[in-house]
C-alpha atoms as a PDB file:
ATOM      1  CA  UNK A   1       0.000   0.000   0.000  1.00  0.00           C
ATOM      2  CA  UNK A   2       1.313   3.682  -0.754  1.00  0.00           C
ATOM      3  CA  UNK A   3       2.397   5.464   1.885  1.00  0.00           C
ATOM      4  CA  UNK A   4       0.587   9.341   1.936  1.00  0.00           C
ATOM      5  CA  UNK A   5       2.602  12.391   1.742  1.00  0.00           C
ATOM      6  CA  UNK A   6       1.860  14.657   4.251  1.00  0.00           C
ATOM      7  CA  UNK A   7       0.181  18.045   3.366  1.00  0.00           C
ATOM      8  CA  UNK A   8       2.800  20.754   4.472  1.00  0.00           C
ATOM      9  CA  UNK A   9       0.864  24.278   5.225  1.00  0.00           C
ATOM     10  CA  UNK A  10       1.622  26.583   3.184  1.00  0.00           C
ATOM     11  CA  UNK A  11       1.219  29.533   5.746  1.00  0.00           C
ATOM     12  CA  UNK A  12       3.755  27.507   7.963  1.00  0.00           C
ATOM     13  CA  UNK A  13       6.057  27.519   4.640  1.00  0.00           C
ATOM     14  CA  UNK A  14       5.338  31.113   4.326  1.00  0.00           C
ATOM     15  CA  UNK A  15       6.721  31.535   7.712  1.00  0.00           C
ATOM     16  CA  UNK A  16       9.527  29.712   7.795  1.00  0.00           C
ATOM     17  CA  UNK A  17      10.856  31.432   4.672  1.00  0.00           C
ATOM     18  CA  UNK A  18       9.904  34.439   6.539  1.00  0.00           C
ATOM     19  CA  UNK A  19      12.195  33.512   9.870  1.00  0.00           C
ATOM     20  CA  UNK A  20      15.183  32.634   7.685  1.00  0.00           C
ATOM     21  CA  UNK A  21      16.007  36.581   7.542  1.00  0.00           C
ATOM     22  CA  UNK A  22      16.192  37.125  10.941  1.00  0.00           C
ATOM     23  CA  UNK A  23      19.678  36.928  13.152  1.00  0.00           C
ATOM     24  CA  UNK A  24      20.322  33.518  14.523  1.00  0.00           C
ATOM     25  CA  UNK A  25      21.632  32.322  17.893  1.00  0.00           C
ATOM     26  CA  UNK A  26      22.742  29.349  18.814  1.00  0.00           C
ATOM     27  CA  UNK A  27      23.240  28.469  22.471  1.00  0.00           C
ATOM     28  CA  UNK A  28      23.217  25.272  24.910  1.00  0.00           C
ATOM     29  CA  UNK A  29      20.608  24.774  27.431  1.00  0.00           C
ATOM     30  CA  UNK A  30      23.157  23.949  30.278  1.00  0.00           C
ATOM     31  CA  UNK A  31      21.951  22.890  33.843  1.00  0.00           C
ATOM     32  CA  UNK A  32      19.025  25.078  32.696  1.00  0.00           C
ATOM     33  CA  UNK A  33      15.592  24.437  31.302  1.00  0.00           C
ATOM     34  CA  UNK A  34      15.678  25.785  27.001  1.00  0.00           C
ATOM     35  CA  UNK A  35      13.507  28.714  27.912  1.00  0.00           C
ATOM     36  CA  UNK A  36      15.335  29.711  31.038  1.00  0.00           C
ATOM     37  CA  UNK A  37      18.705  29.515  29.270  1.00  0.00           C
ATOM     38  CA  UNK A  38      17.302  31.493  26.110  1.00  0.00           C
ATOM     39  CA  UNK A  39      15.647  34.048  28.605  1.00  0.00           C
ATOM     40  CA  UNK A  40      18.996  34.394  30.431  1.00  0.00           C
ATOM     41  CA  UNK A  41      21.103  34.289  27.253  1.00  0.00           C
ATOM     42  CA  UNK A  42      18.835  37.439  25.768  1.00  0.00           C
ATOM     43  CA  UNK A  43      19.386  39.336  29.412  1.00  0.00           C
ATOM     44  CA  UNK A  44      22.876  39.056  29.085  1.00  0.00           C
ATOM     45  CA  UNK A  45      23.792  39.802  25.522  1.00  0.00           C
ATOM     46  CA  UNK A  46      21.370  42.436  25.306  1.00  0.00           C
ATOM     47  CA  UNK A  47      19.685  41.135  21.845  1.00  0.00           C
ATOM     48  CA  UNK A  48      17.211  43.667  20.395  1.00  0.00           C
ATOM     49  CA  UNK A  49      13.837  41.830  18.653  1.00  0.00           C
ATOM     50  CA  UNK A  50      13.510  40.164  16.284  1.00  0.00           C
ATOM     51  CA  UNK A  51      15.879  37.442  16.925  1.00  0.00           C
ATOM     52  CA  UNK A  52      15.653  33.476  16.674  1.00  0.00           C
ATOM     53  CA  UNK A  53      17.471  31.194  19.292  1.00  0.00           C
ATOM     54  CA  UNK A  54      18.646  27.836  18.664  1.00  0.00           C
ATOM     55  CA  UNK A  55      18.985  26.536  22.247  1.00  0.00           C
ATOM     56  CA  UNK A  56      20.352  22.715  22.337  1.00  0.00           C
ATOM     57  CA  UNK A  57      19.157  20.488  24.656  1.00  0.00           C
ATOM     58  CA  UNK A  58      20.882  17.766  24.187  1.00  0.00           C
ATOM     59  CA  UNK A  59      23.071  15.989  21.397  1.00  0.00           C
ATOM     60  CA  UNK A  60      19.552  15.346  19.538  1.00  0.00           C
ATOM     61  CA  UNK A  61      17.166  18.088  20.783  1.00  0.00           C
ATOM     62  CA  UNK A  62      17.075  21.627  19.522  1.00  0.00           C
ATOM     63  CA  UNK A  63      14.541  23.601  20.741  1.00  0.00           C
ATOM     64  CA  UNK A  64      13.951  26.999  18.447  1.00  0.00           C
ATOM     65  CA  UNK A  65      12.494  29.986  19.993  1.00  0.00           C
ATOM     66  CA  UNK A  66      11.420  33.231  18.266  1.00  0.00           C
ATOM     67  CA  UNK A  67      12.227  36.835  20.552  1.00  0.00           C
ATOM     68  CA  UNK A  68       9.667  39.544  19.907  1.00  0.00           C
ATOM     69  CA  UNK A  69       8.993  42.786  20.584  1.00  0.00           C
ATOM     70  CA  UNK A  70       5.448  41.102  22.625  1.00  0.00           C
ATOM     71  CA  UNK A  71       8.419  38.463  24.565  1.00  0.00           C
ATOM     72  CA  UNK A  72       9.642  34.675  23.486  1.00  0.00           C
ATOM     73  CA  UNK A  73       7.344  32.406  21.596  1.00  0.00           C
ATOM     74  CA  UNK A  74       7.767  29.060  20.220  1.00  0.00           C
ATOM     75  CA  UNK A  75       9.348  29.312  16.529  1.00  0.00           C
ATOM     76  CA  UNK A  76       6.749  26.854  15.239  1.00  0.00           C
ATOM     77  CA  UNK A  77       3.797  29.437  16.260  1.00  0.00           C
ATOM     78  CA  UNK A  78       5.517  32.298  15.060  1.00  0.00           C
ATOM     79  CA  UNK A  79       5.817  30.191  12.041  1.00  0.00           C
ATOM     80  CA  UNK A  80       2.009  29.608  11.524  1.00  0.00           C
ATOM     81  CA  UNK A  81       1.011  32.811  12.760  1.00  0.00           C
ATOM     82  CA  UNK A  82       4.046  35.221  11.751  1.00  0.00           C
ATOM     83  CA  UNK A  83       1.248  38.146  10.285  1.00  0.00           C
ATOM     84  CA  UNK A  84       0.549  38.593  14.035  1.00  0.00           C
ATOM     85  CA  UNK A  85       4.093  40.186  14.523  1.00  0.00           C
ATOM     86  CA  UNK A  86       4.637  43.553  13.433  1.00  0.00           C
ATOM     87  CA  UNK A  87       8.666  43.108  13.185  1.00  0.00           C
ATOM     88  CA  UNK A  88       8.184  40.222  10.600  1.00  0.00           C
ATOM     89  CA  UNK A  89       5.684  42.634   8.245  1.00  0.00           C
ATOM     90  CA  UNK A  90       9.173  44.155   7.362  1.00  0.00           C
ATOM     91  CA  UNK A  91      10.543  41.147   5.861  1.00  0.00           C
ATOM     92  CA  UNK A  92       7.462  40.066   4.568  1.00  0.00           C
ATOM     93  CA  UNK A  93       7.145  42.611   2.211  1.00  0.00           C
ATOM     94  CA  UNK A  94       8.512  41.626  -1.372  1.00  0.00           C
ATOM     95  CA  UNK A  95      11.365  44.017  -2.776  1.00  0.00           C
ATOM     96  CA  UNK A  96       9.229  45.674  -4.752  1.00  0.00           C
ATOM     97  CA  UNK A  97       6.904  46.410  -2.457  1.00  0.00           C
ATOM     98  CA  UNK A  98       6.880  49.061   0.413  1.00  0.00           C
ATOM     99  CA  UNK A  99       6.745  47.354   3.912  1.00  0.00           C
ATOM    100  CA  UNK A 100       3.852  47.167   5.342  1.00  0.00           C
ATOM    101  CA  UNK A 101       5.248  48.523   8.871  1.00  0.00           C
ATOM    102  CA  UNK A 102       8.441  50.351   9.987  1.00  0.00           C
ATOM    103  CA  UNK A 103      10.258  48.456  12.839  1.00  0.00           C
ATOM    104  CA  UNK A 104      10.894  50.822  15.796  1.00  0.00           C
ATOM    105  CA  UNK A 105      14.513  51.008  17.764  1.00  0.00           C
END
C-alpha cells in the first residue's frame, strides 16, 4: 500500500521562509531548562527583537524559539502565525513592495 505524503501548510512555509532573515543564535541549554537559558542568554547579551534562538538540549534536541517585541514564543507558532508580529511585516514585504510597517529602535 502507498504510503501518503503529508500536506505541508503553506502559511507555515510562508513563515519559515519568513524567519530565515532574521539573526540567529545558537546556544546550549546547560543545567538550565531551554527557555530559562534562552531568557537568560537574551538578558545578558542584550539582543534587540527580532531574533531566533537555537537553544540545544541535548546531542539530539534543539529547541527553536522566536524573541519579539510582545516576549519569546515558540518558533513553530511564530511560524504559523508570523502576520501577528509587526517586526516580521518588514521582511514580509517583497522588494518591490513598500513594507507594510516600519520596525521601531
Amino acid at each position: 500500500m502507498a504510503r501518503r505524503r503529508k500536506r505541508k501548510s503553506r502559511r507555515r512555509q510562508e513563515g519559515r521562509r519568513i524567519l530565515e532573515h532574521v539573526p540567529q543564535f545558537s546556544i546550549e541549554s546547560g543545567e538550565d531548562k531551554p527557555v530559562t537559558a534562552a531568557r537568560k542568554f537574551i538578558q545578558a547579551e542584550g539582543i534587540l527583537p527580532p531574533a531566533l534562538l537555537l537553544v540545544k538540549r541535548n546531542e539530539h534536541t534543539t529547541d527553536r524559539y522566536f524573541w519579539a517585541e510582545k516576549g519569546l514564543f515558540g518558533a513553530q507558532y511564530v511560524e504559523e502565525n508570523h502576520f501577528l508580529f509587526p517586526s516580521l511585516r518588514v521582511l514580509e514585504a517583497s522588494p518591490g513592495q513598500e513594507p507594510l510597517a516600519v520596525a521601531s529602535r
